[in-house]
N, C-alpha and C. Protein backbone atom coordinates (compact mmCIF):
# COMPACT_ATOMS: atom_id res chain seq x y z
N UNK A 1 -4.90 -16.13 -15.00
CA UNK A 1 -4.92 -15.18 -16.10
C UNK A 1 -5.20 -13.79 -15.54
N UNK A 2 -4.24 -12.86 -15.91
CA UNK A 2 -4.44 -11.43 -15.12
C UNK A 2 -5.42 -10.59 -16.38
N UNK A 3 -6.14 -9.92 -15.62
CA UNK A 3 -7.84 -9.18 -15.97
C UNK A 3 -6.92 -7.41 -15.68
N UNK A 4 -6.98 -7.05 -16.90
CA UNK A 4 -6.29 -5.58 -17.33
C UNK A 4 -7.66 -4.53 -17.06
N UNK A 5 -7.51 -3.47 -17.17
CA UNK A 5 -8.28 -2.34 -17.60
C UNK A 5 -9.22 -2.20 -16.21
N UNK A 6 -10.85 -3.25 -16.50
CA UNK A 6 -11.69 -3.26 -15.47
C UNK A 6 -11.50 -3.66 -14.31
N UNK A 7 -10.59 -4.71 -14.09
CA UNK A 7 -10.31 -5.49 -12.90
C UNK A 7 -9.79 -3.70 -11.55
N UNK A 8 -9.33 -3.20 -11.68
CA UNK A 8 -9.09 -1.98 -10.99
C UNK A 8 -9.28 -0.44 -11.29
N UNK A 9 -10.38 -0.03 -10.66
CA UNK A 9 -10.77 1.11 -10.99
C UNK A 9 -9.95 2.52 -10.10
N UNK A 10 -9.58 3.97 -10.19
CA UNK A 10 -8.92 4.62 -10.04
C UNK A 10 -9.65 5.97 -10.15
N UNK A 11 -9.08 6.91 -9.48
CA UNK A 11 -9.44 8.59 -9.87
C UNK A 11 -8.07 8.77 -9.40
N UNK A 12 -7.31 9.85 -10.32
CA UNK A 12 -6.48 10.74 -10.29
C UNK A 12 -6.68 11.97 -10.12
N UNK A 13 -6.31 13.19 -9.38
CA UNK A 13 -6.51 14.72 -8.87
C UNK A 13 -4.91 14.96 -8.68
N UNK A 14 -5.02 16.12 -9.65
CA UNK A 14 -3.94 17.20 -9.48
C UNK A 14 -4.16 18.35 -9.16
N UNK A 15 -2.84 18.70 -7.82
CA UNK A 15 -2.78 19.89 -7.37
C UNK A 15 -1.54 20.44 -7.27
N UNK A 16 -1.16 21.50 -8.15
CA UNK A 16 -0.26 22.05 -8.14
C UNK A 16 0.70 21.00 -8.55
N UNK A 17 2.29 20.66 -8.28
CA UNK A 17 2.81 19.78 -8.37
C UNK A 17 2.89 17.98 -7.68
N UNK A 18 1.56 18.12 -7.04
CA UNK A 18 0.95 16.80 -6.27
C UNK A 18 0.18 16.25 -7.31
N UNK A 19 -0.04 15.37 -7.15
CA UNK A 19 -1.17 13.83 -7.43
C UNK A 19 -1.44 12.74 -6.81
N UNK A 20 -2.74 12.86 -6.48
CA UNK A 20 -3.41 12.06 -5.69
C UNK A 20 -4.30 11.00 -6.58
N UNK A 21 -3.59 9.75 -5.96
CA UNK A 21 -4.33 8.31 -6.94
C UNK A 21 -5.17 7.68 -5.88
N UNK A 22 -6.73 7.58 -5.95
CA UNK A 22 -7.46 6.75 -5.32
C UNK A 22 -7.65 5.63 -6.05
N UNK A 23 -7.09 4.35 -5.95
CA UNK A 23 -7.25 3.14 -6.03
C UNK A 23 -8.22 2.07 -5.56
N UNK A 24 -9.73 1.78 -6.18
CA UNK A 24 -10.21 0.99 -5.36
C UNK A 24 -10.29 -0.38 -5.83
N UNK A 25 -9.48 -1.05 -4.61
CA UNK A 25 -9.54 -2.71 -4.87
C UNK A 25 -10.15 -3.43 -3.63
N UNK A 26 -11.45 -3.35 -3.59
CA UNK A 26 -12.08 -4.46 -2.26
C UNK A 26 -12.38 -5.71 -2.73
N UNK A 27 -12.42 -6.52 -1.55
CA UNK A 27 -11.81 -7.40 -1.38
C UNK A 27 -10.06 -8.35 -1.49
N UNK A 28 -9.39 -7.07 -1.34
CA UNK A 28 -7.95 -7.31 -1.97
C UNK A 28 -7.29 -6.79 -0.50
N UNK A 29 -6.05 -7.98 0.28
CA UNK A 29 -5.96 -7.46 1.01
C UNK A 29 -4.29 -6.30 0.87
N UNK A 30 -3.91 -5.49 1.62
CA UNK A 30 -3.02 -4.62 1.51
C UNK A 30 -1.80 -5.60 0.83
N UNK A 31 -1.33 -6.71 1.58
CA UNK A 31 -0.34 -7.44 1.40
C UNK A 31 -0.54 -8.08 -0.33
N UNK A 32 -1.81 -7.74 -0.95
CA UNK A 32 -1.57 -9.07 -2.16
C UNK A 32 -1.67 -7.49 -3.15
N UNK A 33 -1.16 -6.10 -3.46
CA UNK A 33 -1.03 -5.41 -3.75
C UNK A 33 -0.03 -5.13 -3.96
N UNK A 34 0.56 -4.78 -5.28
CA UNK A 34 2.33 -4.35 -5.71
C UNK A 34 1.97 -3.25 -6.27
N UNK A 35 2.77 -2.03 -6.46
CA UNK A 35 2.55 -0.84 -7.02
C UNK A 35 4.31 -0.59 -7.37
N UNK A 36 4.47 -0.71 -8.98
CA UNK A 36 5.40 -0.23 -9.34
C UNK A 36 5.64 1.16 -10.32
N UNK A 37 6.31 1.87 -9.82
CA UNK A 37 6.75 3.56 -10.56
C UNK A 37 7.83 3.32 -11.25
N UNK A 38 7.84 3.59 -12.74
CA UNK A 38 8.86 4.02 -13.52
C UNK A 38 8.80 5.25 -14.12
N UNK A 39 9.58 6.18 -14.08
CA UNK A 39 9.11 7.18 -14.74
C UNK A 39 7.63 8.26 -14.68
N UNK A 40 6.97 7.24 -15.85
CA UNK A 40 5.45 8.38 -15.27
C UNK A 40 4.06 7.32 -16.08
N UNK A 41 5.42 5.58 -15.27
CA UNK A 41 4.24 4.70 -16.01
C UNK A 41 4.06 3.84 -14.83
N UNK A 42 2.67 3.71 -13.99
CA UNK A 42 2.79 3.24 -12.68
C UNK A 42 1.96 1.97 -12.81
N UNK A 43 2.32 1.28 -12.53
CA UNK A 43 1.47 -0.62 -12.52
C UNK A 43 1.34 -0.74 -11.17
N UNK A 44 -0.23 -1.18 -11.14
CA UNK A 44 -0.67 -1.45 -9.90
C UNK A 44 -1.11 -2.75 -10.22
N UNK A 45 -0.92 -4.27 -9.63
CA UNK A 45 -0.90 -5.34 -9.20
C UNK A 45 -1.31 -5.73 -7.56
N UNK A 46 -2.47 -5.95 -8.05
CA UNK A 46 -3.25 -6.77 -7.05
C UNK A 46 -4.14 -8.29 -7.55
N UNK A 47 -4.10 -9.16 -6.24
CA UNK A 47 -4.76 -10.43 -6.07
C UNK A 47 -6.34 -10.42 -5.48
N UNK A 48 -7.03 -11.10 -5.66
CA UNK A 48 -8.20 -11.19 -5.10
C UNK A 48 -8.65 -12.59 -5.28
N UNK A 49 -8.41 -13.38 -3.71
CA UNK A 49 -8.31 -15.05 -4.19
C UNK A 49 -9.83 -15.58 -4.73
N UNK A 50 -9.81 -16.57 -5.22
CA UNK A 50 -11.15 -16.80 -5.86
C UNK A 50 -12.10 -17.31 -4.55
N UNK A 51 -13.19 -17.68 -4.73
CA UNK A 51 -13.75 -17.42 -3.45
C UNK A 51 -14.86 -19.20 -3.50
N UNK A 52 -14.92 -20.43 -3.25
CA UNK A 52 -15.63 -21.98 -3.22
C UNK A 52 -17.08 -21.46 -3.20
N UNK A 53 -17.84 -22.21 -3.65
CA UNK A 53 -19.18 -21.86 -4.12
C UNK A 53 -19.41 -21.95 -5.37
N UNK A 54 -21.08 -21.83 -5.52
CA UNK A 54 -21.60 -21.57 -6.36
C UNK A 54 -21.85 -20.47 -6.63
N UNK A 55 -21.84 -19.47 -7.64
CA UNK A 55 -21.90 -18.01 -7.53
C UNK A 55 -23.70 -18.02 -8.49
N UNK A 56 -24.35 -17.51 -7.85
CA UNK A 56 -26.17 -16.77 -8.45
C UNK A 56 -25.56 -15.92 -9.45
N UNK A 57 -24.65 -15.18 -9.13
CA UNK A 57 -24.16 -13.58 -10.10
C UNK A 57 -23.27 -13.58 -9.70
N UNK A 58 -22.12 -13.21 -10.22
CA UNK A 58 -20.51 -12.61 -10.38
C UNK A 58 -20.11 -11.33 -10.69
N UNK A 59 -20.12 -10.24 -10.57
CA UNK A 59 -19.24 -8.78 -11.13
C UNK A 59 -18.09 -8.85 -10.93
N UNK A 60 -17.45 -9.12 -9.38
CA UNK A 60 -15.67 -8.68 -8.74
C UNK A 60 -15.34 -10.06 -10.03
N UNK A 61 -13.86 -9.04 -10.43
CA UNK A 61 -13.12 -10.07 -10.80
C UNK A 61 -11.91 -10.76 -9.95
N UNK A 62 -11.71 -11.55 -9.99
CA UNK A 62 -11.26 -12.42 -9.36
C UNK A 62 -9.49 -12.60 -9.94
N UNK A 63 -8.91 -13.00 -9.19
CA UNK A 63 -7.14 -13.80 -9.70
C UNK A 63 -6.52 -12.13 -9.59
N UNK A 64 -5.70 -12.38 -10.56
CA UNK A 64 -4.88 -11.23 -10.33
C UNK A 64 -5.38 -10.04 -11.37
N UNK A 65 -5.57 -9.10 -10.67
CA UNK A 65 -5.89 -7.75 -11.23
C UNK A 65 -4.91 -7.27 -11.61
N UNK A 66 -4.53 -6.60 -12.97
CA UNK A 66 -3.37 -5.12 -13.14
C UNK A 66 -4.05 -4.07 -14.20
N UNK A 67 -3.75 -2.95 -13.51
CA UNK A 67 -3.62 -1.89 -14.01
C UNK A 67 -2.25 -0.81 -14.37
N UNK A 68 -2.26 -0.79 -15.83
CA UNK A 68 -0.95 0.23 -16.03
C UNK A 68 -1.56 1.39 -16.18
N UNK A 69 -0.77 2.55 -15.43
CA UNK A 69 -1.41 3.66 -15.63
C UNK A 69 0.36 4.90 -15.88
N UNK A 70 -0.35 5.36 -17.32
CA UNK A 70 0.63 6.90 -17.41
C UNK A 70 -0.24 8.03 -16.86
N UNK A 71 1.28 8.36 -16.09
CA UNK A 71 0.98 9.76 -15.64
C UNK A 71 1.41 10.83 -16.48
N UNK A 72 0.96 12.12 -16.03
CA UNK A 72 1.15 12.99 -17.03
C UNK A 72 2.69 13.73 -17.01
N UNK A 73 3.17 13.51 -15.49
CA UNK A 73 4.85 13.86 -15.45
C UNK A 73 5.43 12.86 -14.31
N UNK A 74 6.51 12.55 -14.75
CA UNK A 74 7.80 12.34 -14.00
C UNK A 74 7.29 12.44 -12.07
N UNK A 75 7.04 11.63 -10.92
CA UNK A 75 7.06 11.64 -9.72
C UNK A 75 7.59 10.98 -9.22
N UNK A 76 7.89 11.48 -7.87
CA UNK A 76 8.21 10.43 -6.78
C UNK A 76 6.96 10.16 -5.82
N UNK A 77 6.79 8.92 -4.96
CA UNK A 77 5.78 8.52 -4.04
C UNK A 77 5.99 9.40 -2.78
N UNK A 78 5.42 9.95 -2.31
CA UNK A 78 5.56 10.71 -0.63
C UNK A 78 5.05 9.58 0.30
N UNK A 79 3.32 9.30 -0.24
CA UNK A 79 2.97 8.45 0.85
C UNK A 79 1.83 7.18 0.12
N UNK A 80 1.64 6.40 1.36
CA UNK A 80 0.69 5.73 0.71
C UNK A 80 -0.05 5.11 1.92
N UNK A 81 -1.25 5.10 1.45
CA UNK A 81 -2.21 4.48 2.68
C UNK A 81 -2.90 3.80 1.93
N UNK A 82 -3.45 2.47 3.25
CA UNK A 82 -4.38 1.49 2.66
C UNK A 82 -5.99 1.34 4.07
N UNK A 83 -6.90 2.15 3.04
CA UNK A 83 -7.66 1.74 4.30
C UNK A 83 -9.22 1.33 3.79
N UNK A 84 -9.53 0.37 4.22
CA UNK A 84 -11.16 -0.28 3.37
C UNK A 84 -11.20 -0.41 2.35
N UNK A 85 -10.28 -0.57 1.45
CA UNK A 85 -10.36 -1.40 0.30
C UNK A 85 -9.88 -0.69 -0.70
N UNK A 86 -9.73 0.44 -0.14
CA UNK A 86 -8.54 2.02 -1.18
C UNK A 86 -7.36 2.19 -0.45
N UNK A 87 -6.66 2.17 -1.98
CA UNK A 87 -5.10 2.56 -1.86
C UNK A 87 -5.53 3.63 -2.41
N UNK A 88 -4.40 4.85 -1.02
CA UNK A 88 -4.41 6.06 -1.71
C UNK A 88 -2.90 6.42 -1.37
N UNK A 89 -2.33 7.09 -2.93
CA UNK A 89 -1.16 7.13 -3.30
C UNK A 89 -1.04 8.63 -3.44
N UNK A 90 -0.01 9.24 -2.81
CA UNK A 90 -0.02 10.68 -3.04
C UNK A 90 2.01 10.76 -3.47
N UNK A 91 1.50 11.61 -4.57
CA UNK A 91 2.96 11.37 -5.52
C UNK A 91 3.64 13.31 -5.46
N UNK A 92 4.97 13.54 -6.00
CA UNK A 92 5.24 15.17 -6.20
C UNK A 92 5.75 14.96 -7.35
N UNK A 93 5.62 16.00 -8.20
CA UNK A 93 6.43 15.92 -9.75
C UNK A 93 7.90 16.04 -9.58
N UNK A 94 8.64 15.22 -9.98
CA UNK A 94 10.38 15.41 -9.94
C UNK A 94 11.10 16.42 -10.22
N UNK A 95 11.68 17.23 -9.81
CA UNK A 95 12.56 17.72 -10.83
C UNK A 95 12.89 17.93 -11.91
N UNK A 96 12.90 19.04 -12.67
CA UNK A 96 13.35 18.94 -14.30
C UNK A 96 15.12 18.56 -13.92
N UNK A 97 15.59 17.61 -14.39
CA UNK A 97 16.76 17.70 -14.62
C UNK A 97 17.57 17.99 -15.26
């Protein structure tokens, strides 16, 4: 069962025609992460396998995480890095066409 909203937390920063998305998903490794762009509606899909034990306390959620997120205009992706448990996504506003 995929866990919406809390399961992935985010900060967005705009500069000028840039945007920068910090994504934090730890314990999630780079490979179990999908990030799809349409327009200026971006779904981020990530896994975080469940973990044998008995758990004392639980917070991380577990299975598959998604987050849909609108942006405020139209981008393309420039770059993307994955390092300690943040995806950071740096986007440019498109073209008016």
């Amino acid at each position: 069962m995929a866990e919406s909203f809390f399961g992935i937390v985010f900060d967005l920063l705009e500069e000028g025609d840039d945007l920068f998305l910090e994504i934090a998903v730890p314990g999630v490794l780079e490979t179990d992460i999908d990030v799809t762009l349409d327009g200026i509606r971006l779904v981020i899909r990530a896994e975080r396998p469940p973990t044998s034990g008995h758990f004392l306390h639980s917070e991380l959620k577990r299975g598959v995480l998604i987050r849909d997120i609108s942006l405020p205009f139209a981008v393309e992706l420039l770059e993307s890095r994955f390092d300690e448990g943040v995806l950071r996504l740096h986007f440019k506003r498109m073209e008016a066409r």
